[in-house]
C-alpha atoms as a PDB file:
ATOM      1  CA  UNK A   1      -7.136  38.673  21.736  1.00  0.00           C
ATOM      2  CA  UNK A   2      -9.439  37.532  24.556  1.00  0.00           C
ATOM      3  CA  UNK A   3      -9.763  33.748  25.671  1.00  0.00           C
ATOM      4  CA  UNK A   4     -12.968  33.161  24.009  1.00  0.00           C
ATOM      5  CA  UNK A   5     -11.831  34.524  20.711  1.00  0.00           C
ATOM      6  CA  UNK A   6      -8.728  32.110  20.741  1.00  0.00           C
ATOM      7  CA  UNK A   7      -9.000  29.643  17.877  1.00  0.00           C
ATOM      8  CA  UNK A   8     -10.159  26.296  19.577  1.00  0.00           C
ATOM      9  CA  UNK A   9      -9.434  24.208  16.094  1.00  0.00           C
ATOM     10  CA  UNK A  10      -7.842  21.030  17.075  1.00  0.00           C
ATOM     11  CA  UNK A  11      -6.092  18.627  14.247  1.00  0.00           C
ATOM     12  CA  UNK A  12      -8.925  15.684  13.513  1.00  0.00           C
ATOM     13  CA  UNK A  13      -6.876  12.034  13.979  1.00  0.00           C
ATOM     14  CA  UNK A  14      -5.769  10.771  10.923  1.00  0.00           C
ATOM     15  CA  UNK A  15      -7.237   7.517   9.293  1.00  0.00           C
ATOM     16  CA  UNK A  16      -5.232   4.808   8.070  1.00  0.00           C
ATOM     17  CA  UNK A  17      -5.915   4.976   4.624  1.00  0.00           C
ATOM     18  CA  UNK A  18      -7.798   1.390   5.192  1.00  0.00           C
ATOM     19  CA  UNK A  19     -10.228   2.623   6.817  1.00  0.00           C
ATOM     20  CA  UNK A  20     -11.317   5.942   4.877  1.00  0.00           C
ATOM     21  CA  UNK A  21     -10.844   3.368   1.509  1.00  0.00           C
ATOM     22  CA  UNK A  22     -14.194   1.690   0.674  1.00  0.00           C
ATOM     23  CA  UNK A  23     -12.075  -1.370  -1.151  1.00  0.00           C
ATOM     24  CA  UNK A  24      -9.436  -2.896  -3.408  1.00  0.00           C
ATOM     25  CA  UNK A  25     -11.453  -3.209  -6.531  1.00  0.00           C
ATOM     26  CA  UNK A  26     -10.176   0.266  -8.179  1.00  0.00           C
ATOM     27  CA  UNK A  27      -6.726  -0.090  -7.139  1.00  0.00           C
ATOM     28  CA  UNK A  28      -4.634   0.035 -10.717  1.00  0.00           C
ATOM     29  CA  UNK A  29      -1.049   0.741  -9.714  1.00  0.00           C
ATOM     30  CA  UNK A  30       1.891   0.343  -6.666  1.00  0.00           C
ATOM     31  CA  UNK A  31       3.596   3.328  -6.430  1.00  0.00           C
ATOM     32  CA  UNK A  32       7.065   2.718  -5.664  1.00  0.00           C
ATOM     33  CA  UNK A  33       9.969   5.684  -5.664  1.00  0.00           C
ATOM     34  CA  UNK A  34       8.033   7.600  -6.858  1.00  0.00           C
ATOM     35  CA  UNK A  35       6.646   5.736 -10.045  1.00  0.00           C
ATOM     36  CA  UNK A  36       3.526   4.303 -10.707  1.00  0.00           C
ATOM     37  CA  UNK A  37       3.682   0.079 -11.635  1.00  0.00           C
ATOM     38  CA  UNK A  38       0.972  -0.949 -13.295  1.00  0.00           C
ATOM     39  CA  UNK A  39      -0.672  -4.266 -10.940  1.00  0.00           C
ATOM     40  CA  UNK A  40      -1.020  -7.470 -13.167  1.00  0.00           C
ATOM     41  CA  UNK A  41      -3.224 -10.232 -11.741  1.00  0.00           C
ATOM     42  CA  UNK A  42      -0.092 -10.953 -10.089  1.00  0.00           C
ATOM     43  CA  UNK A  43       3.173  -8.818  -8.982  1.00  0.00           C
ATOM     44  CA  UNK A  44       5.988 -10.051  -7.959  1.00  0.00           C
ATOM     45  CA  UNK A  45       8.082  -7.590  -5.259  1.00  0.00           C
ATOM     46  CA  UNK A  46      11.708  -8.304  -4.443  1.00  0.00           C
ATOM     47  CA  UNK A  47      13.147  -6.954  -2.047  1.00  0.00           C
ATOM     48  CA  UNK A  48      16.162  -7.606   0.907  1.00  0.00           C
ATOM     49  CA  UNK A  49      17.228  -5.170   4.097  1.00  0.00           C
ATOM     50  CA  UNK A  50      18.876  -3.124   1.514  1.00  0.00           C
ATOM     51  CA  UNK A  51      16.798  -2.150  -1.481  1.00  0.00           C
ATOM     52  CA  UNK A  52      13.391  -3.380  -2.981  1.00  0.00           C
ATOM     53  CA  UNK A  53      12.481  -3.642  -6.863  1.00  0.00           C
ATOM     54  CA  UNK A  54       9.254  -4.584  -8.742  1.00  0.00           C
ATOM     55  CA  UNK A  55      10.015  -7.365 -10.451  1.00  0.00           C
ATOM     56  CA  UNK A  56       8.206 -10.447 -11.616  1.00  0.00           C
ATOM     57  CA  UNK A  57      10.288 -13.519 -10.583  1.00  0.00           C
ATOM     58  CA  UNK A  58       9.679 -16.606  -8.965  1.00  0.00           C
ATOM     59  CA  UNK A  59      11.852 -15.678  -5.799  1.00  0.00           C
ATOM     60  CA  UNK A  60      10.106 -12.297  -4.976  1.00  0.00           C
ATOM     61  CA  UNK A  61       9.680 -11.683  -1.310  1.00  0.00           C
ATOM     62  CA  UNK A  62       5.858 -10.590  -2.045  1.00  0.00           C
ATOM     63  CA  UNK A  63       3.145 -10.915  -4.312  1.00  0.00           C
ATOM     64  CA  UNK A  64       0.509  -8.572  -4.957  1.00  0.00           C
ATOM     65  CA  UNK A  65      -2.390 -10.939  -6.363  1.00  0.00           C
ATOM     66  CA  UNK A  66      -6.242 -10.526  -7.147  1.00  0.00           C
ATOM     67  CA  UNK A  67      -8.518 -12.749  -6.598  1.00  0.00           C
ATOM     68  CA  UNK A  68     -12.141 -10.987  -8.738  1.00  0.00           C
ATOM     69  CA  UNK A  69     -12.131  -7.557  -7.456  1.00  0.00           C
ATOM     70  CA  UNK A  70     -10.138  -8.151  -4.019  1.00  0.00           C
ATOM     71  CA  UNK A  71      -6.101  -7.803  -4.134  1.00  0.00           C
ATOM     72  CA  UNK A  72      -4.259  -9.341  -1.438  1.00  0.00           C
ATOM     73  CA  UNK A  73      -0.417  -9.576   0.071  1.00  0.00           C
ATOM     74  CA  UNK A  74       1.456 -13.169   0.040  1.00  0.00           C
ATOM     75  CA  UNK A  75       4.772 -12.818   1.594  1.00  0.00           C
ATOM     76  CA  UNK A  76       7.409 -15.397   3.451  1.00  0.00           C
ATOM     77  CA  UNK A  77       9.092 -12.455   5.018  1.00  0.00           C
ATOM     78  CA  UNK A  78       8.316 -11.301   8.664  1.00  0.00           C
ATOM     79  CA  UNK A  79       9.672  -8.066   8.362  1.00  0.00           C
ATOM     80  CA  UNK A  80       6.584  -6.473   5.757  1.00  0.00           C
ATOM     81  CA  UNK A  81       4.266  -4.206   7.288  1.00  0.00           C
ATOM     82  CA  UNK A  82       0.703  -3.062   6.213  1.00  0.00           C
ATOM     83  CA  UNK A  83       0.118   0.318   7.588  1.00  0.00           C
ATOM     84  CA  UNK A  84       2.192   0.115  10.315  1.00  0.00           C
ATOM     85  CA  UNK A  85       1.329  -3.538  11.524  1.00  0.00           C
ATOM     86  CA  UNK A  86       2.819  -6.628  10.467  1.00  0.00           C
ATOM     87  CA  UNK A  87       1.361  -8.144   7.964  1.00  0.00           C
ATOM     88  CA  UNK A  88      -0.541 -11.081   7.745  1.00  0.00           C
ATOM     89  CA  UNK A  89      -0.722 -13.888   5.601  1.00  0.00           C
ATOM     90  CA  UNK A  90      -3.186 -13.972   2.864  1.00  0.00           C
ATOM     91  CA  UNK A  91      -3.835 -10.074   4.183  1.00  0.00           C
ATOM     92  CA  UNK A  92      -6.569  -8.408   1.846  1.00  0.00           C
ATOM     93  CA  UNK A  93      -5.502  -4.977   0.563  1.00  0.00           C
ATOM     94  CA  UNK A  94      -7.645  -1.640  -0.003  1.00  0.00           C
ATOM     95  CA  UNK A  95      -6.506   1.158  -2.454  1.00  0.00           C
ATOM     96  CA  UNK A  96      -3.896   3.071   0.019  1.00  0.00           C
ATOM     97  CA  UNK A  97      -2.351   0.394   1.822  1.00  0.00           C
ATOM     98  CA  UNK A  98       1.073   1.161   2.500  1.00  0.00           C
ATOM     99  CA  UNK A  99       3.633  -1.718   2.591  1.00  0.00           C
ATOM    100  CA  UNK A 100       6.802  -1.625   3.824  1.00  0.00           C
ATOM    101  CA  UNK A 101       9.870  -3.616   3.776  1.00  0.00           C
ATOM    102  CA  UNK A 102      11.547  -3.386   7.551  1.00  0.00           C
ATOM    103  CA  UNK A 103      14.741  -3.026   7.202  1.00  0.00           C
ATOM    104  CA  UNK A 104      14.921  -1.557   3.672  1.00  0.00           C
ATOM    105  CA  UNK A 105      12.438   1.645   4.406  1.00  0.00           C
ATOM    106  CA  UNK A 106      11.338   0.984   1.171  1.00  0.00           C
ATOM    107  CA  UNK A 107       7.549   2.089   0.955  1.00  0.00           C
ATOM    108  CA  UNK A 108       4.730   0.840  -1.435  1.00  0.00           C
ATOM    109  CA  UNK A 109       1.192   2.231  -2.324  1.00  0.00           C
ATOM    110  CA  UNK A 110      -1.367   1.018  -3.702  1.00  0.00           C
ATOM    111  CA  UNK A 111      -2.996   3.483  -5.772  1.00  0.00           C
ATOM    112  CA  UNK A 112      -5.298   4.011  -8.411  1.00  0.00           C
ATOM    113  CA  UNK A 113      -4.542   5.809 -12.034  1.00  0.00           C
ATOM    114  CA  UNK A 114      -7.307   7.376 -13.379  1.00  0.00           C
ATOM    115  CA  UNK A 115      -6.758   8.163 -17.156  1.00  0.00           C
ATOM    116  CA  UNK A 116      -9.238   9.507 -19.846  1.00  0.00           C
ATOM    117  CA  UNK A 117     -11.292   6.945 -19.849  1.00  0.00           C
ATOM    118  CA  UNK A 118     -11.710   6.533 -15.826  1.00  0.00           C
ATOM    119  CA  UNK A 119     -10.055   4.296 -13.294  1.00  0.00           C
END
């Protein structure tokens, strides 16, 4: 194969999935292990250095809460990242966000379900 046929395809960057996500109104679900949780106006995420659990208690080291169409991340913990960069407080959230627990490696998504009648 001559130079000029060689294939000149490079890999395009990858986007963080907030910035290819047009917002958090459609997101429906965190996917967690593996498992889609349905989002309530407010979800309550526990979780140490160990393990992580989607829970709704008052001592949760997150909540997932929407405010009309917008969802955003409350959390006393320093270790929680938003795609890669530590999160901030009051952080707004689009559909793909991942979060993740430092420490635990425990991963969240936000993600929406679409079922028969739509997202």
């Amino acid at each position: 194969m001559a130079a000029e046929d060689a294939p000149t395809d490079t890999p395009s960057p990858v986007e963080s999935p907030s910035a290819t996500a047009a917002s958090g109104a459609d997101i429906s679900h965190v996917l967690f292990r593996h498992r889609a949780y349905p989002l309530a106006d407010q979800t309550r995420i526990a979780g140490g250095d160990d393990d992580a659990a989607i829970l709704v208690q008052a001592d949760a080291s997150l909540l997932l809460h929407r405010e009309g169409n917008q969802w955003y991340l409350t959390t006393e913990r320093g270790t929680v990242t938003v795609n890669g960069q530590p999160s901030v407080p009051g952080q707004a959230l689009v559909q793909g966000d991942l979060i993740m627990l430092a420490g635990s490696g425990e991963v969240l998504q936000l993600i929406t379900v679409i079922g028969a009648d739509g997202p």
